[in-house]
C-alpha atoms as a PDB file:
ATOM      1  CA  UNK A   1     -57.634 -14.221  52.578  1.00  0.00           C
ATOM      2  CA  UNK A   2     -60.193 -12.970  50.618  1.00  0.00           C
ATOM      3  CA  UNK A   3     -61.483 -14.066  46.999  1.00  0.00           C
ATOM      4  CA  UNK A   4     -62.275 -11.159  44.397  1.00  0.00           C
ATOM      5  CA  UNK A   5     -64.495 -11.209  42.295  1.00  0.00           C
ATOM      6  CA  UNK A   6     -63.869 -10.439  38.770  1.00  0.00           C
ATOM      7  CA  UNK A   7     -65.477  -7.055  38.718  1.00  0.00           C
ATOM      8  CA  UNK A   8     -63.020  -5.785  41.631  1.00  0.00           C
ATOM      9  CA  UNK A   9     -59.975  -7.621  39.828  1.00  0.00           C
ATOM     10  CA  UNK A  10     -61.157  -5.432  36.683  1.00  0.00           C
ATOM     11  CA  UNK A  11     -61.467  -2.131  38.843  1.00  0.00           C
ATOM     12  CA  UNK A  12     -58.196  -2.796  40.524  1.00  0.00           C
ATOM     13  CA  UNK A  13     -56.505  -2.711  37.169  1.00  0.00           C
ATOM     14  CA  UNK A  14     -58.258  -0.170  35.662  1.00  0.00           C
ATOM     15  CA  UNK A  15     -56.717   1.906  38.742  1.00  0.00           C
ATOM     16  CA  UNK A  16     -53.521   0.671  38.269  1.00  0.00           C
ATOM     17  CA  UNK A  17     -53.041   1.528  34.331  1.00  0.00           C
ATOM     18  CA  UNK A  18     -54.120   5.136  35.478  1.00  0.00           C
ATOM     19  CA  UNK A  19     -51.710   6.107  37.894  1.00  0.00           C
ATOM     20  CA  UNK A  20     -48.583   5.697  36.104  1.00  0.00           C
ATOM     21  CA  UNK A  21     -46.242   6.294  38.409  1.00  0.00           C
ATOM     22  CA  UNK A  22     -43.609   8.894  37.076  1.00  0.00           C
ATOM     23  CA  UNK A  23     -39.925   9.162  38.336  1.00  0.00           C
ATOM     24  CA  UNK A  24     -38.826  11.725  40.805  1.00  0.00           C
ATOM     25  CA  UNK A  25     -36.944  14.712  39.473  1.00  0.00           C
ATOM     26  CA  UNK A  26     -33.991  13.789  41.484  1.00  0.00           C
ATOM     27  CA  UNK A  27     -33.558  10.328  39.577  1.00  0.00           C
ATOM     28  CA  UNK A  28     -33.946  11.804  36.648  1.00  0.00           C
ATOM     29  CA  UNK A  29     -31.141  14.131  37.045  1.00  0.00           C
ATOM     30  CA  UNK A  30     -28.748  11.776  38.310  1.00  0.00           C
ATOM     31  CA  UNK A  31     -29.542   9.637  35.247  1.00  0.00           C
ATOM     32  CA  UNK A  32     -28.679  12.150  32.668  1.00  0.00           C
ATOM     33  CA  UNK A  33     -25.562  13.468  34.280  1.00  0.00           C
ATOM     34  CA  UNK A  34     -24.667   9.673  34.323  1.00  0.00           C
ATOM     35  CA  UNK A  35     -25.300   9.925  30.658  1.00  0.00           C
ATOM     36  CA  UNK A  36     -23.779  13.218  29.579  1.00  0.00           C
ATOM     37  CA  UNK A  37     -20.607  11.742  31.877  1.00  0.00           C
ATOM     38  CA  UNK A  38     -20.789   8.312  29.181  1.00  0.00           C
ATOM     39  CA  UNK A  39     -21.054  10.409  26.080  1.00  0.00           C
ATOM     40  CA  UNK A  40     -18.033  12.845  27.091  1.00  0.00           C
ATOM     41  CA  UNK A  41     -15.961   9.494  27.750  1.00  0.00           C
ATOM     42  CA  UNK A  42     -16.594   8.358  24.545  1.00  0.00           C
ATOM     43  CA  UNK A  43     -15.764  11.242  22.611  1.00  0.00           C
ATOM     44  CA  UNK A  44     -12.971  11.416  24.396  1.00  0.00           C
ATOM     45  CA  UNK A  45     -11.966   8.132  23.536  1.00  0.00           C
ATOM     46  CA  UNK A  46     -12.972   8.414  20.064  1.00  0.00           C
ATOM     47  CA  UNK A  47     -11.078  11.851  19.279  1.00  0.00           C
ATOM     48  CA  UNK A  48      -7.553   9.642  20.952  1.00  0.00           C
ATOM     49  CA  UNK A  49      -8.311   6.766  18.648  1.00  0.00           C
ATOM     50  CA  UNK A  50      -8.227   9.264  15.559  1.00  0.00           C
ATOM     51  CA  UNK A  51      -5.072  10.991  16.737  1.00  0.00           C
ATOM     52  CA  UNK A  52      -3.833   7.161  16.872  1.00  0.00           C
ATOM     53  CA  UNK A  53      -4.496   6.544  13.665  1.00  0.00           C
ATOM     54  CA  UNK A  54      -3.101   9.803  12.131  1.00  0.00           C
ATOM     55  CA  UNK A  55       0.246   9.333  10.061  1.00  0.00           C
ATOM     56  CA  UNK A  56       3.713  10.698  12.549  1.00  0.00           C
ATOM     57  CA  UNK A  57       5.896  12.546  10.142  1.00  0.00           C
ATOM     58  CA  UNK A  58       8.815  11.244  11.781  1.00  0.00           C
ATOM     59  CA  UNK A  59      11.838  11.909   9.370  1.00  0.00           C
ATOM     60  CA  UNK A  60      11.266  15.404   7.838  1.00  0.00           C
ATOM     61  CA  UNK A  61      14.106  15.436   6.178  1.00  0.00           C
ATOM     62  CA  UNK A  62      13.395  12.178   4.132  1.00  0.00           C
ATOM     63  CA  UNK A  63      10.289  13.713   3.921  1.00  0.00           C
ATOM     64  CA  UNK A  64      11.802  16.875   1.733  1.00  0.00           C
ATOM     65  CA  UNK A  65      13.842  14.706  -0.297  1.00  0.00           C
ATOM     66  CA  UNK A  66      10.877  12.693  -1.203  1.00  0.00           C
ATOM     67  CA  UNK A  67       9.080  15.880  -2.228  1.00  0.00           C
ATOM     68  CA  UNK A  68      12.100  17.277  -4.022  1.00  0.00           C
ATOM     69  CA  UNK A  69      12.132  14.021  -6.120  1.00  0.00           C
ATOM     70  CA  UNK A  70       8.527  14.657  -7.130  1.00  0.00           C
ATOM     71  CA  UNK A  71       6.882  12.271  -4.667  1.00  0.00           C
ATOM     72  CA  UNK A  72       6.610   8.175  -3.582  1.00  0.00           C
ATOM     73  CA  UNK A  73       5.773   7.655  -7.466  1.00  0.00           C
ATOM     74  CA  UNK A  74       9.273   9.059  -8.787  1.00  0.00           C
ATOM     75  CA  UNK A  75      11.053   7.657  -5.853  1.00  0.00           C
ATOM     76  CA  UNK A  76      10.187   4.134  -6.202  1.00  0.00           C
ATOM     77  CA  UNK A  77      10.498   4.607 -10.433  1.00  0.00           C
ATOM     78  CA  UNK A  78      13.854   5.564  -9.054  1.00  0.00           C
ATOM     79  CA  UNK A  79      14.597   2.452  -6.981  1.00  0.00           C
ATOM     80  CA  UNK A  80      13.118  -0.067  -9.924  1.00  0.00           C
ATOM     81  CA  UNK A  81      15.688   1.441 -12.296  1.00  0.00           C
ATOM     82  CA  UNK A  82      18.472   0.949  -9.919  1.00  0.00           C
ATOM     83  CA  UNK A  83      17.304  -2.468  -9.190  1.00  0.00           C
ATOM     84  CA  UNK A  84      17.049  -3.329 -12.958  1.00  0.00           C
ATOM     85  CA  UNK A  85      20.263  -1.694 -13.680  1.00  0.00           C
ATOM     86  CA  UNK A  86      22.173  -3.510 -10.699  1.00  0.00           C
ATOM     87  CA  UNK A  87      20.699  -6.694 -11.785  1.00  0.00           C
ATOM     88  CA  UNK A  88      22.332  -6.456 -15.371  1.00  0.00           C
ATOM     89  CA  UNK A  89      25.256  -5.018 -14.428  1.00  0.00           C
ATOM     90  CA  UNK A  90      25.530  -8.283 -11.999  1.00  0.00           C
ATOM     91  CA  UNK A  91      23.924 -10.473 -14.040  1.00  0.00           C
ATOM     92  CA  UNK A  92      25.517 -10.630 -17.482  1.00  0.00           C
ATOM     93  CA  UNK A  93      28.536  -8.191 -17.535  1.00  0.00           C
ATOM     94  CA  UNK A  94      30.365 -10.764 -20.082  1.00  0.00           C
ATOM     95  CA  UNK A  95      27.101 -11.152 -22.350  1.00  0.00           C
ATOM     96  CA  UNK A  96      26.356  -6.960 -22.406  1.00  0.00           C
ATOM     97  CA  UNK A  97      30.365  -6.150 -22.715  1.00  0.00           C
ATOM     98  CA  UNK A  98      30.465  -8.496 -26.198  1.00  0.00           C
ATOM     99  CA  UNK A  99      27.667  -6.685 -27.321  1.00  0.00           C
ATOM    100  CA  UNK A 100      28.457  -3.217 -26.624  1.00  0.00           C
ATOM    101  CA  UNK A 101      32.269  -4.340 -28.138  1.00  0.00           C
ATOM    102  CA  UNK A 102      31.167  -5.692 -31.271  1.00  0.00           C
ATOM    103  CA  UNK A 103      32.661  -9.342 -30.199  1.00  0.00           C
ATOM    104  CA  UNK A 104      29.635 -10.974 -31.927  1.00  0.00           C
ATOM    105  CA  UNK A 105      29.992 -10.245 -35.537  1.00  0.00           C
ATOM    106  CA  UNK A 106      30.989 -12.375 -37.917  1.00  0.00           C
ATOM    107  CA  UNK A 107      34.406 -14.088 -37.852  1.00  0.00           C
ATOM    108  CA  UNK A 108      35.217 -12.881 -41.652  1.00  0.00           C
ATOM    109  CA  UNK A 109      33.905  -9.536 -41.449  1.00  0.00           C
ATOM    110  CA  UNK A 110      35.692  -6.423 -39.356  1.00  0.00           C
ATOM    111  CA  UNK A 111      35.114  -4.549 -36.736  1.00  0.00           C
ATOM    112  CA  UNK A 112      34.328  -1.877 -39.582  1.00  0.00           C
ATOM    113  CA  UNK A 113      31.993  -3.548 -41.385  1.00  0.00           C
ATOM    114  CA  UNK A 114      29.845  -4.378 -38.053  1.00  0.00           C
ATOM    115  CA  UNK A 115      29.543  -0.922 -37.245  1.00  0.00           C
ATOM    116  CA  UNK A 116      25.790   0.598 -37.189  1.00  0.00           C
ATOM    117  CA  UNK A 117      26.595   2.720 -39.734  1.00  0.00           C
ATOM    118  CA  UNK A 118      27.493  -0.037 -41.946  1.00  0.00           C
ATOM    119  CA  UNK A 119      25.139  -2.536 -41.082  1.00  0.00           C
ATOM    120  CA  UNK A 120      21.874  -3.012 -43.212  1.00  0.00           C
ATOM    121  CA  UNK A 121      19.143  -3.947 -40.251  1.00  0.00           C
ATOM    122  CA  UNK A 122      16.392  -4.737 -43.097  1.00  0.00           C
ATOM    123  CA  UNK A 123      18.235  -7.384 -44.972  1.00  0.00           C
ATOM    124  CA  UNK A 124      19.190  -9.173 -41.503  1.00  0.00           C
ATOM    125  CA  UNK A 125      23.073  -8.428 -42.178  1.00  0.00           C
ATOM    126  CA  UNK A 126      24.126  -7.054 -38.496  1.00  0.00           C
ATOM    127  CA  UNK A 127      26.114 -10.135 -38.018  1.00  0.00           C
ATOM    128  CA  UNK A 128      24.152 -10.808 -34.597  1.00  0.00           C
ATOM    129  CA  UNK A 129      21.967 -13.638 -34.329  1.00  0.00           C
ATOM    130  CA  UNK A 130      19.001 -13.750 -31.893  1.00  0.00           C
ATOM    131  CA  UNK A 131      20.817 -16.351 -29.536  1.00  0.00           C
ATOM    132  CA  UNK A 132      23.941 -13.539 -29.242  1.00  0.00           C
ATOM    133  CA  UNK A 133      21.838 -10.944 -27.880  1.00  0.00           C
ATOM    134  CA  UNK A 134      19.753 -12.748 -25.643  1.00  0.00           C
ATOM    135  CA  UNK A 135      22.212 -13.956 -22.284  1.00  0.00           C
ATOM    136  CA  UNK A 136      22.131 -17.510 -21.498  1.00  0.00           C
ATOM    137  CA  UNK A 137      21.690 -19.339 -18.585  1.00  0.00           C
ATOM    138  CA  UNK A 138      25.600 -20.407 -18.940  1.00  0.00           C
ATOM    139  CA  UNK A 139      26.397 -16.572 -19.278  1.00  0.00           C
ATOM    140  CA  UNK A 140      24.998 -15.986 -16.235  1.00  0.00           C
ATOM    141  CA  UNK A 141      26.618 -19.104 -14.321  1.00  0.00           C
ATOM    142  CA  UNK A 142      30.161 -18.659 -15.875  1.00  0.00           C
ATOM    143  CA  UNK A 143      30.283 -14.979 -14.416  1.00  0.00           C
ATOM    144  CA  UNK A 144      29.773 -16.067 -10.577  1.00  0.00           C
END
């Protein structure tokens, strides 16, 4: 085997950097079909993966009623009042019957004298005291 000298070595790669050798035209097709092929797979994936994600109006007619209640907001302002309303109907029916019956007023004053017409909020003479209208916890255990 023969040595070369640094000159040749330099003239060898000077040749070298020179030619750059290009693909073929046949190669080069194949590669982009390969690519165009990728991309459509990937939008294709992409545009199932949206449809995925897109909301199924399953029900329509709970849909309608929804929209003929004036939307989710009214519906679930709906549902908290019947919640609230079920848990004080359930959870002090003795405590909110007294009150709406006039059963706390004073022992020597009427049924008459207690009424709101008669009763003089300002000078504290409704015959209720704070502790009346407020339900206790042994309200609430004496009724279940």
């Amino acid at each position: 085997m023969t040595e070369l000298t640094d000159s040749s070595l330099d003239a060898l790669f000077a040749q070298a950097r020179d030619a750059a050798p290009l693909p073929s035209g046949d190669l080069m097709a194949r590669v982009l079909a390969d690519a165009e092929g990728v991309i459509a797979t990937r939008e294709a994936e992409e545009i199932a993966r949206i449809k995925d994600r897109q909301p199924k109006q399953r029900h329509p007619v709970l849909a309608a009623m929804v929209a003929a209640l004036g939307g989710w907001r009214a519906v679930a302002g709906l549902a908290t009042a019947g919640v609230a309303g079920l848990a004080i109907g359930l959870g002090a029916p003795m405590t909110v019957t007294t009150l709406a019956t006039g059963g706390y007023a004073d022992s020597d004053a009427s049924y008459e004298t207690t009424s709101y017409e008669a009763t003089s909020y300002d000078a504290g003479e409704s015959g209720y005291a704070l502790d009346d209208l407020v339900p206790s916890f042994y309200d609430l255990a004496s009724e279940g």
